[in-house]
PDB file of N, CA and C in Angstrom:
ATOM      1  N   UNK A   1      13.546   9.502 -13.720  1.00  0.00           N
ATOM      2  CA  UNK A   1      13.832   8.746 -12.509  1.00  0.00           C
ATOM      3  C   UNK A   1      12.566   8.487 -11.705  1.00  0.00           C
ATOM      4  N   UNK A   2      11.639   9.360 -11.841  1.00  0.00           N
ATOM      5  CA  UNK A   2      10.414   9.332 -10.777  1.00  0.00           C
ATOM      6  C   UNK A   2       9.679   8.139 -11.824  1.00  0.00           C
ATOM      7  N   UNK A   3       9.586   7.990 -13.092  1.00  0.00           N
ATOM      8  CA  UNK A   3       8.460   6.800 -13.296  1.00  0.00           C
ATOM      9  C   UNK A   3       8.794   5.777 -12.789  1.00  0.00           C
ATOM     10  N   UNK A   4      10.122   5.377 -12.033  1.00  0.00           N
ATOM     11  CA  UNK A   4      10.675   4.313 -12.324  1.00  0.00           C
ATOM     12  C   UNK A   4       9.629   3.795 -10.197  1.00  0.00           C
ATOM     13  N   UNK A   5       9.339   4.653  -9.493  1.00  0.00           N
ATOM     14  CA  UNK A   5       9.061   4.255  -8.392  1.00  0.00           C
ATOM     15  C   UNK A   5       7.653   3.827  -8.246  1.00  0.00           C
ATOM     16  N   UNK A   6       6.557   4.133  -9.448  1.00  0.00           N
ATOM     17  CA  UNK A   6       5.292   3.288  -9.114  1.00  0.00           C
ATOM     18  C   UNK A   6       5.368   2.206  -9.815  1.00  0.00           C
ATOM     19  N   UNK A   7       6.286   1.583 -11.032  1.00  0.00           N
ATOM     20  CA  UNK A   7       6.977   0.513 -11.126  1.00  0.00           C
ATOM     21  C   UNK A   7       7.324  -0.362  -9.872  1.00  0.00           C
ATOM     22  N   UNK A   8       7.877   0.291  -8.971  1.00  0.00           N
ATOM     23  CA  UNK A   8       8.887  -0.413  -8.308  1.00  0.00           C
ATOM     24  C   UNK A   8       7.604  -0.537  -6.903  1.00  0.00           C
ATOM     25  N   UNK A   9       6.207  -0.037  -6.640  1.00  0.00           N
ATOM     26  CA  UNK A   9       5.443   0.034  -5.523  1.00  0.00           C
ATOM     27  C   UNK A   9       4.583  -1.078  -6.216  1.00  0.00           C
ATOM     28  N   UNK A  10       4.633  -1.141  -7.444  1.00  0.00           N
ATOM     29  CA  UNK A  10       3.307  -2.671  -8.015  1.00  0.00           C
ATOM     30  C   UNK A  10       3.911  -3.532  -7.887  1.00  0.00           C
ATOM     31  N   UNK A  11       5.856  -4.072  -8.169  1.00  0.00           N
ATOM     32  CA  UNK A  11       6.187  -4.925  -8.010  1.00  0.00           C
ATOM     33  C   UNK A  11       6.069  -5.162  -6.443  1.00  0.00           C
ATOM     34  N   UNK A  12       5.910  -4.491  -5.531  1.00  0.00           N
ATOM     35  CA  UNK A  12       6.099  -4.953  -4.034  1.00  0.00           C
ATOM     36  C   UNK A  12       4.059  -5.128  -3.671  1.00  0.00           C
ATOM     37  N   UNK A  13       3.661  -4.628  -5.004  1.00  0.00           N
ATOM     38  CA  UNK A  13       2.154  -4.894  -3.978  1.00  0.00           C
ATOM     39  C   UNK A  13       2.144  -6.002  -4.513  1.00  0.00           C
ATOM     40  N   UNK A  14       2.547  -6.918  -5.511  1.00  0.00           N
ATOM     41  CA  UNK A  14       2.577  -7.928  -6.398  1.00  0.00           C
ATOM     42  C   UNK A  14       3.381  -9.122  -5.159  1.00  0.00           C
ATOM     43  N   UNK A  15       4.323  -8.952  -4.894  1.00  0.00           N
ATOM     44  CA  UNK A  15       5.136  -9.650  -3.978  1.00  0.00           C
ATOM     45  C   UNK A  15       4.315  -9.927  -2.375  1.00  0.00           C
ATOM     46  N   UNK A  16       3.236  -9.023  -2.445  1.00  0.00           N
ATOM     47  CA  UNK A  16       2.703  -9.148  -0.987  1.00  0.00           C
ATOM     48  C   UNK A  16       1.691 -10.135  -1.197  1.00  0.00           C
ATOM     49  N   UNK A  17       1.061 -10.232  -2.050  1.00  0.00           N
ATOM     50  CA  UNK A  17       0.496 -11.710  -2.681  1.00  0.00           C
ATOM     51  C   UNK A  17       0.549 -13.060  -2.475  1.00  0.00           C
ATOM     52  N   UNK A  18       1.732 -13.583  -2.437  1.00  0.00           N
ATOM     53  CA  UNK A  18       1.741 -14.971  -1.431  1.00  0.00           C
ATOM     54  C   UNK A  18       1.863 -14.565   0.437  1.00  0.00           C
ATOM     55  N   UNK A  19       2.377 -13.835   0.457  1.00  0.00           N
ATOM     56  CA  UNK A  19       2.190 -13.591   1.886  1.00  0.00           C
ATOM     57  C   UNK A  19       0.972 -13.352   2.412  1.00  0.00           C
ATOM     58  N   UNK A  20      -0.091 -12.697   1.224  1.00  0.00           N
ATOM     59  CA  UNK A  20      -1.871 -12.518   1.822  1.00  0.00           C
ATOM     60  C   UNK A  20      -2.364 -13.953   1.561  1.00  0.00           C
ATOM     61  N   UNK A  21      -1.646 -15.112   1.072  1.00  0.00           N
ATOM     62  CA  UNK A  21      -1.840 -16.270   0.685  1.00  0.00           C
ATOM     63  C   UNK A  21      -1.588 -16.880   2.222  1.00  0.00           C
ATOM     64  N   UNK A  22      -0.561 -16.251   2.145  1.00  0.00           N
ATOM     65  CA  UNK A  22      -0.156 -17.501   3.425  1.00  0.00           C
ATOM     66  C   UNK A  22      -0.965 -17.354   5.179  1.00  0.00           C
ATOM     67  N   UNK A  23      -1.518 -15.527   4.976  1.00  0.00           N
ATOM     68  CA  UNK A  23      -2.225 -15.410   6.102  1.00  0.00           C
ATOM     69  C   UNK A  23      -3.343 -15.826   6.120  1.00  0.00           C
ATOM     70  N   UNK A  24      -4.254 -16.310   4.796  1.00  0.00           N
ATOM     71  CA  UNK A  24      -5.495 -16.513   4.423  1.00  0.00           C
ATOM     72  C   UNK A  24      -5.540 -18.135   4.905  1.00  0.00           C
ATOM     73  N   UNK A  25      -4.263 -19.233   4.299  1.00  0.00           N
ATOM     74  CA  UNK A  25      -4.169 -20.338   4.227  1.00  0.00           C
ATOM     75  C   UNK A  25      -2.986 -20.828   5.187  1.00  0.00           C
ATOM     76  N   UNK A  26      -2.342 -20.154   6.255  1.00  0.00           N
ATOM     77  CA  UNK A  26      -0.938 -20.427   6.943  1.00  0.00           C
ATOM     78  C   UNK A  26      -1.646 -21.859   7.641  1.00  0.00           C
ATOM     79  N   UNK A  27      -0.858 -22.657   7.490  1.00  0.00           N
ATOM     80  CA  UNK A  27      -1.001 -24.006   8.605  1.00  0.00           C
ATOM     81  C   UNK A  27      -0.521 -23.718   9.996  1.00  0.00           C
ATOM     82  N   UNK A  28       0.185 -22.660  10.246  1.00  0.00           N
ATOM     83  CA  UNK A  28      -0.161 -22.242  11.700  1.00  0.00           C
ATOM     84  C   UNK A  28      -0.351 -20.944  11.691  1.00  0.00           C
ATOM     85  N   UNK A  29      -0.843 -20.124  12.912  1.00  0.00           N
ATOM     86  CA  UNK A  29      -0.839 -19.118  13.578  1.00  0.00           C
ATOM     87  C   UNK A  29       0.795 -18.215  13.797  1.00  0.00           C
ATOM     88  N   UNK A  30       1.414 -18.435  13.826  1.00  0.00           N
ATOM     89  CA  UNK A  30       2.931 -18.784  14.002  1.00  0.00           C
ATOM     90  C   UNK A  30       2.980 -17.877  12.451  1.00  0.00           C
ATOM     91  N   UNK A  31       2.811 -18.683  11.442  1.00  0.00           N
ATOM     92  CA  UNK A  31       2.826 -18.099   9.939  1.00  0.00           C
ATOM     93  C   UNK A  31       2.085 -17.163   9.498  1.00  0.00           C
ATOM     94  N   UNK A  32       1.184 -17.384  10.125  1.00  0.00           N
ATOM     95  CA  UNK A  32      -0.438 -15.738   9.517  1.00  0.00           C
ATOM     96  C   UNK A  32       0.328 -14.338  10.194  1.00  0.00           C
ATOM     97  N   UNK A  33       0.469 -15.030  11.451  1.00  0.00           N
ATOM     98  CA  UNK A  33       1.911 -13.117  12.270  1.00  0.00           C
ATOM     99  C   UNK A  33       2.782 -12.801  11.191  1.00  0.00           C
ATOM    100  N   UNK A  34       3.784 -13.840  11.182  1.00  0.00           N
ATOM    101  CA  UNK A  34       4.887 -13.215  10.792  1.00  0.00           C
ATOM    102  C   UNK A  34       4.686 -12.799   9.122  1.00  0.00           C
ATOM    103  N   UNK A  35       3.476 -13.557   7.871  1.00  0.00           N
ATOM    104  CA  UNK A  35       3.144 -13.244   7.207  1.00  0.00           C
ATOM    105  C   UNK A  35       1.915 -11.565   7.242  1.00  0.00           C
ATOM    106  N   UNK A  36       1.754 -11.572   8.242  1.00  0.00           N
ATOM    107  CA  UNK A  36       0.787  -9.721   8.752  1.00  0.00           C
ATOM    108  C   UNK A  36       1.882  -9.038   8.864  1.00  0.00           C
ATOM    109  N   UNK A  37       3.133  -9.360   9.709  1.00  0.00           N
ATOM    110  CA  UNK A  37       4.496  -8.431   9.745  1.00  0.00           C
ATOM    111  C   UNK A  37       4.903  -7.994   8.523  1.00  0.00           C
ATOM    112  N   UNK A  38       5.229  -9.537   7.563  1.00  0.00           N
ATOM    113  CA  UNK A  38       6.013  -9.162   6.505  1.00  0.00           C
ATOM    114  C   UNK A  38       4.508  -7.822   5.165  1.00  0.00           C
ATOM    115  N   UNK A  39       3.667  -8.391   5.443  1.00  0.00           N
ATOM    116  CA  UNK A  39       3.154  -7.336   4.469  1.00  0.00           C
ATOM    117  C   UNK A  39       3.025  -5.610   5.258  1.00  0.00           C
ATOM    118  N   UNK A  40       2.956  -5.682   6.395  1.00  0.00           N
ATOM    119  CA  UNK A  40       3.125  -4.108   6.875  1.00  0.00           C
ATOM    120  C   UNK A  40       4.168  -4.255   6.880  1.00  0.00           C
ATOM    121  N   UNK A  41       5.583  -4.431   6.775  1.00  0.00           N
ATOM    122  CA  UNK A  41       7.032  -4.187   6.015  1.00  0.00           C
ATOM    123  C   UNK A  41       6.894  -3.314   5.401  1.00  0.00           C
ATOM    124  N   UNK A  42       6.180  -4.130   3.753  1.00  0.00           N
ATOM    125  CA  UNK A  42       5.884  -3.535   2.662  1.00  0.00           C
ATOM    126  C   UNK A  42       4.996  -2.873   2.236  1.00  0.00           C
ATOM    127  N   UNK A  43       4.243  -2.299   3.140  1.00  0.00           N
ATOM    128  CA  UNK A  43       3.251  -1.423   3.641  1.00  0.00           C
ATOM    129  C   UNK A  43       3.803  -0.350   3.520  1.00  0.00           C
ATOM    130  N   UNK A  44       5.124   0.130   4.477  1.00  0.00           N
ATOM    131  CA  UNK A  44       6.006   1.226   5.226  1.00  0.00           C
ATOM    132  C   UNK A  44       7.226   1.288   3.902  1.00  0.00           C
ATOM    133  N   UNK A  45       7.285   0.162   2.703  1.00  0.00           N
ATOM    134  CA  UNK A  45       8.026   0.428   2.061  1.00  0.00           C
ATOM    135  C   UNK A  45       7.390   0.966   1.059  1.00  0.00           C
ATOM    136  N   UNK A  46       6.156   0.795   0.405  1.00  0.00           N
ATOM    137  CA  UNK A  46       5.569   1.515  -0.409  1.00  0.00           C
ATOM    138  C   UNK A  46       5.115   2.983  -0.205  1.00  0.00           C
ATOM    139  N   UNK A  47       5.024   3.095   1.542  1.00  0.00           N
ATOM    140  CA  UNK A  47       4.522   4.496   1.423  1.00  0.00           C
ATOM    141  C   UNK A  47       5.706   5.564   1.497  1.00  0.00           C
ATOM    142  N   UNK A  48       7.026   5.089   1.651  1.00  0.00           N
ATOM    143  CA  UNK A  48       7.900   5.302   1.138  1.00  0.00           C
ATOM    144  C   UNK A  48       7.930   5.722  -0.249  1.00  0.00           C
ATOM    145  N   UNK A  49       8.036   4.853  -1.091  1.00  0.00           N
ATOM    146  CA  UNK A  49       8.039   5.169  -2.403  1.00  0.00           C
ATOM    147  C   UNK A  49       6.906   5.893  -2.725  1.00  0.00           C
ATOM    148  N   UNK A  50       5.867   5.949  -2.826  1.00  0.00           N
ATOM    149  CA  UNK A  50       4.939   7.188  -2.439  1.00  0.00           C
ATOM    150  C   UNK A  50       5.187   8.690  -2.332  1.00  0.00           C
ATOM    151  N   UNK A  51       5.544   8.658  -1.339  1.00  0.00           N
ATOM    152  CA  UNK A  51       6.470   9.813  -0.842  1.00  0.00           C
ATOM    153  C   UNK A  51       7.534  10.192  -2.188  1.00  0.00           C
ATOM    154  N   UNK A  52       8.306   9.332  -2.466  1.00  0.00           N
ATOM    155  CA  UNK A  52       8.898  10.297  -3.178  1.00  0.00           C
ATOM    156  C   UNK A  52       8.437  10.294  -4.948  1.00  0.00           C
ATOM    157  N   UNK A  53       7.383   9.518  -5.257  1.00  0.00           N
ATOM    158  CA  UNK A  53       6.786  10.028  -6.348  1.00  0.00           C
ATOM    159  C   UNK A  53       6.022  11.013  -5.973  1.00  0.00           C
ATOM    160  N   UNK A  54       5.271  11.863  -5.476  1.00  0.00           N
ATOM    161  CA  UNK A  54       4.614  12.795  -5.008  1.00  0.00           C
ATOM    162  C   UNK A  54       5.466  13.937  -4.630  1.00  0.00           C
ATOM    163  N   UNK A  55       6.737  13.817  -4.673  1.00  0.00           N
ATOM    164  CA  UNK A  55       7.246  14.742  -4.020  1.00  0.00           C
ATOM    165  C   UNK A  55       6.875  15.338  -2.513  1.00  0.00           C
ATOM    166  N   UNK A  56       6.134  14.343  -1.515  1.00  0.00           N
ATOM    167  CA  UNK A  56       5.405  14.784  -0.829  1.00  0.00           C
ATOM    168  C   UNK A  56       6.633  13.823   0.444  1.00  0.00           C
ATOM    169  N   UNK A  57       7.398  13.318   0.600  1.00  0.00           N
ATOM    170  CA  UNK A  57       8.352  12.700   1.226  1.00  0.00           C
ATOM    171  C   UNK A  57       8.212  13.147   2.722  1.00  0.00           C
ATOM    172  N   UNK A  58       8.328  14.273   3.364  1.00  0.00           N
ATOM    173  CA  UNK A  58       7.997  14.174   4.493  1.00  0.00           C
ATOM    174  C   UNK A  58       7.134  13.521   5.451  1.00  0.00           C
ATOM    175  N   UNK A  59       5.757  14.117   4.507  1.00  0.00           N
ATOM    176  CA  UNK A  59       4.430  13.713   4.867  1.00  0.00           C
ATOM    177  C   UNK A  59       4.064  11.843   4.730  1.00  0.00           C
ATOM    178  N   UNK A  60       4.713  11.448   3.856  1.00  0.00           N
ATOM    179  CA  UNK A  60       4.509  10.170   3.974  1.00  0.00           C
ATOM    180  C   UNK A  60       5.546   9.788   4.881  1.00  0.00           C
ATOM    181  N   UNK A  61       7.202  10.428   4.933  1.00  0.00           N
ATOM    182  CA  UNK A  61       7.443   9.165   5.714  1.00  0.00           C
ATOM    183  C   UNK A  61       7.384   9.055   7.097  1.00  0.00           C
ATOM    184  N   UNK A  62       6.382  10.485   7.735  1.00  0.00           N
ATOM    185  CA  UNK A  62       5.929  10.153   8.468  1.00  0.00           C
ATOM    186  C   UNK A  62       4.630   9.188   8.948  1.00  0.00           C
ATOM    187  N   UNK A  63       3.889   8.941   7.872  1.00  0.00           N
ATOM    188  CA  UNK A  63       3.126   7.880   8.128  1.00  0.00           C
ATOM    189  C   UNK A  63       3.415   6.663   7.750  1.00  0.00           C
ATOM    190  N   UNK A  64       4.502   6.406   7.151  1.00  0.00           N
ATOM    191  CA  UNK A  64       5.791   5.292   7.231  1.00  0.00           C
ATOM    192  C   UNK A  64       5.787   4.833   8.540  1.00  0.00           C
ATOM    193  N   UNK A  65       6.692   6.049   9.568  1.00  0.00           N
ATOM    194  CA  UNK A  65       7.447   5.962  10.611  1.00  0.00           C
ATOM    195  C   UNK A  65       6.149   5.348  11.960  1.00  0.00           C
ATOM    196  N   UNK A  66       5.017   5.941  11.296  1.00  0.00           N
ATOM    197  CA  UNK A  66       3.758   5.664  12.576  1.00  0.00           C
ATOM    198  C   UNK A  66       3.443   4.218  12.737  1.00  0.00           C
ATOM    199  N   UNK A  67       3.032   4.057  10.331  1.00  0.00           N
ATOM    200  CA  UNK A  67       2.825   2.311  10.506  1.00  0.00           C
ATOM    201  C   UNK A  67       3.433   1.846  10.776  1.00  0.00           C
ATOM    202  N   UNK A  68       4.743   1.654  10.655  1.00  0.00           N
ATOM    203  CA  UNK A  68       5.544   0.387  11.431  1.00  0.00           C
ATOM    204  C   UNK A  68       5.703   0.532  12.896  1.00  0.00           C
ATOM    205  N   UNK A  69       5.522   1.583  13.566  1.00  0.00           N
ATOM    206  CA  UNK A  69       5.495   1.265  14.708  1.00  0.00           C
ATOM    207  C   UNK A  69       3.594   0.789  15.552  1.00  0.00           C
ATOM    208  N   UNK A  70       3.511   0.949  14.940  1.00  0.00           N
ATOM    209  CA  UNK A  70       1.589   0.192  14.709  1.00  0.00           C
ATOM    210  C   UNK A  70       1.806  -0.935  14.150  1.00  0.00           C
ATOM    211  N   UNK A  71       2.835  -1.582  13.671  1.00  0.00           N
ATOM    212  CA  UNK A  71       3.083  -2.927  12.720  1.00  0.00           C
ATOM    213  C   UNK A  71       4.051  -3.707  14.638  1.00  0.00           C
ATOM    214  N   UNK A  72       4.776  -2.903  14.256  1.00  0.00           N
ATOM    215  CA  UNK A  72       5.735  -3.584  15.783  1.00  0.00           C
ATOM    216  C   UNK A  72       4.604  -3.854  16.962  1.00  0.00           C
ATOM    217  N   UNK A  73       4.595  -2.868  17.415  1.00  0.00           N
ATOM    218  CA  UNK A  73       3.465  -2.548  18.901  1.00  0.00           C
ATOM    219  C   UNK A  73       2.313  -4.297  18.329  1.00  0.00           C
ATOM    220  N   UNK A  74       1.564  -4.213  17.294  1.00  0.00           N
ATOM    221  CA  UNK A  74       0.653  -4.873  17.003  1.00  0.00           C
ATOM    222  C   UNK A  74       1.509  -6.378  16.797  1.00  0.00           C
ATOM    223  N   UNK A  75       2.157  -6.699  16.261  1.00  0.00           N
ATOM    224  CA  UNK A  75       3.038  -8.270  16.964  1.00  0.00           C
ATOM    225  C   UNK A  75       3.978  -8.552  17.886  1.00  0.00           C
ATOM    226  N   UNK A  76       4.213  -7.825  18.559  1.00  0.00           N
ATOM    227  CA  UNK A  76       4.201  -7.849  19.957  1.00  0.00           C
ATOM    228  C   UNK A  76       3.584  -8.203  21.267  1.00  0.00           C
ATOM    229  N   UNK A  77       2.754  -7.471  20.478  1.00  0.00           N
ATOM    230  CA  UNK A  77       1.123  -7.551  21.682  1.00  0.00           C
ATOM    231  C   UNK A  77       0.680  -8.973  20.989  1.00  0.00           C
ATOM    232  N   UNK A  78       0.396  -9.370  19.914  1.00  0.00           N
ATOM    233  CA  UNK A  78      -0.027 -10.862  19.651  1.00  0.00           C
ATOM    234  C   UNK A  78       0.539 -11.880  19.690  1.00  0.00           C
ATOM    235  N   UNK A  79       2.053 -11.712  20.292  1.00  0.00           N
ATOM    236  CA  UNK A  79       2.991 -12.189  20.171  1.00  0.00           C
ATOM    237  C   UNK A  79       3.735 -12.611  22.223  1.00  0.00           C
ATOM    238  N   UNK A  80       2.926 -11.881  23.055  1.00  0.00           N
ATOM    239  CA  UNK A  80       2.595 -11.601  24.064  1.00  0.00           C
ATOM    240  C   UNK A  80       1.306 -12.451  24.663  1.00  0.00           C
ATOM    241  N   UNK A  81       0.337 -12.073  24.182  1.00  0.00           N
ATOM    242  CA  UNK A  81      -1.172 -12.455  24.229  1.00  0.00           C
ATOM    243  C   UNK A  81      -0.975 -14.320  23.757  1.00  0.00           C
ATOM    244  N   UNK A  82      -0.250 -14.988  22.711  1.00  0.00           N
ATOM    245  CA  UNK A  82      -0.058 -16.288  22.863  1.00  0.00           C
ATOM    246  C   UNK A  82       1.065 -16.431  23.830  1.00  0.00           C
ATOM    247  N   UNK A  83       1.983 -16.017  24.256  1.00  0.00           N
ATOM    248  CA  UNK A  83       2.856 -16.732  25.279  1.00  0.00           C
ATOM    249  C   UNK A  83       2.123 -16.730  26.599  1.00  0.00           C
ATOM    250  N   UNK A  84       1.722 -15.780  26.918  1.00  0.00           N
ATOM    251  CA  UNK A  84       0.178 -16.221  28.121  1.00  0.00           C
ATOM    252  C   UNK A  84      -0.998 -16.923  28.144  1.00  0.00           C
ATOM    253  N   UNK A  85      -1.276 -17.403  26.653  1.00  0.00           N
ATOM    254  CA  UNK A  85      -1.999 -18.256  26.634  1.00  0.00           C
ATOM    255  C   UNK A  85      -1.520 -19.509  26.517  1.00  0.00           C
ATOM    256  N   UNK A  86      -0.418 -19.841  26.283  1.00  0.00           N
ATOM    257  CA  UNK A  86       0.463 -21.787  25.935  1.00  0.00           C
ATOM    258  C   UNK A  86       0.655 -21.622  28.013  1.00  0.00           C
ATOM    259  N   UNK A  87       1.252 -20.792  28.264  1.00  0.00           N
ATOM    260  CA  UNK A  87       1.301 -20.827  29.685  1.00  0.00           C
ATOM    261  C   UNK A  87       0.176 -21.080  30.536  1.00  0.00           C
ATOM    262  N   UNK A  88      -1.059 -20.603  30.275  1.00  0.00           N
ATOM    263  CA  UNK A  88      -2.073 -20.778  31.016  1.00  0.00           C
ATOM    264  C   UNK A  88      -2.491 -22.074  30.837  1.00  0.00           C
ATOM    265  N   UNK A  89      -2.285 -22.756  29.510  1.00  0.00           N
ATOM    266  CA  UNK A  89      -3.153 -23.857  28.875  1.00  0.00           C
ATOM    267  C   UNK A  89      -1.881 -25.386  30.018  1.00  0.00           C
ATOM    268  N   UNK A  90      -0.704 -24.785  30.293  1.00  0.00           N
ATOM    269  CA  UNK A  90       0.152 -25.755  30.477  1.00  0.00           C
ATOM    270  C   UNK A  90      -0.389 -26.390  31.584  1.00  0.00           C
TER     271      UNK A  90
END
């Protein structure tokens, strides 16, 4: 059962691939966020799976539980930082 989860962490680093596409090449700003969100998603889902190939599950999913809230806090705040700036520019 355990080989089956660094299988399952390449297919998601594999999948984060057009999304590092789309932050590299997004036609807006708008798309590079929510493409930075969606790969720290799968950031917090791999270190997940991590965790439990290692048998080490606590310890990662507490640094799971930290990145995504370092993933939230961080588009929020950029997400914040442009609505004060379209406002200022108005």
């Amino acid at each position: 059962m355990t080989s089956v989860f660094p299988w399952v962490a390449i297919f998601l680093i594999i999948l984060m691939l057009p999304a590092l596409y789309r932050v590299l090449k997004g036609p807006t700003l708008f798309d590079r966020i929510i493409s930075a969100g969606l790969m720290g998603t799968n950031g917090v889902i791999i270190l997940a799976i991590l965790g439990f190939t290692y048998d080490r599950i606590n310890m990662f999913i507490d640094l799971a539980i930290a990145y995504a809230l370092l993933n939230f806090v961080g588009t929020v705040a950029i997400g914040k930082y442009l609505e004060r700036r379209r406002k200022e520019s108005e």
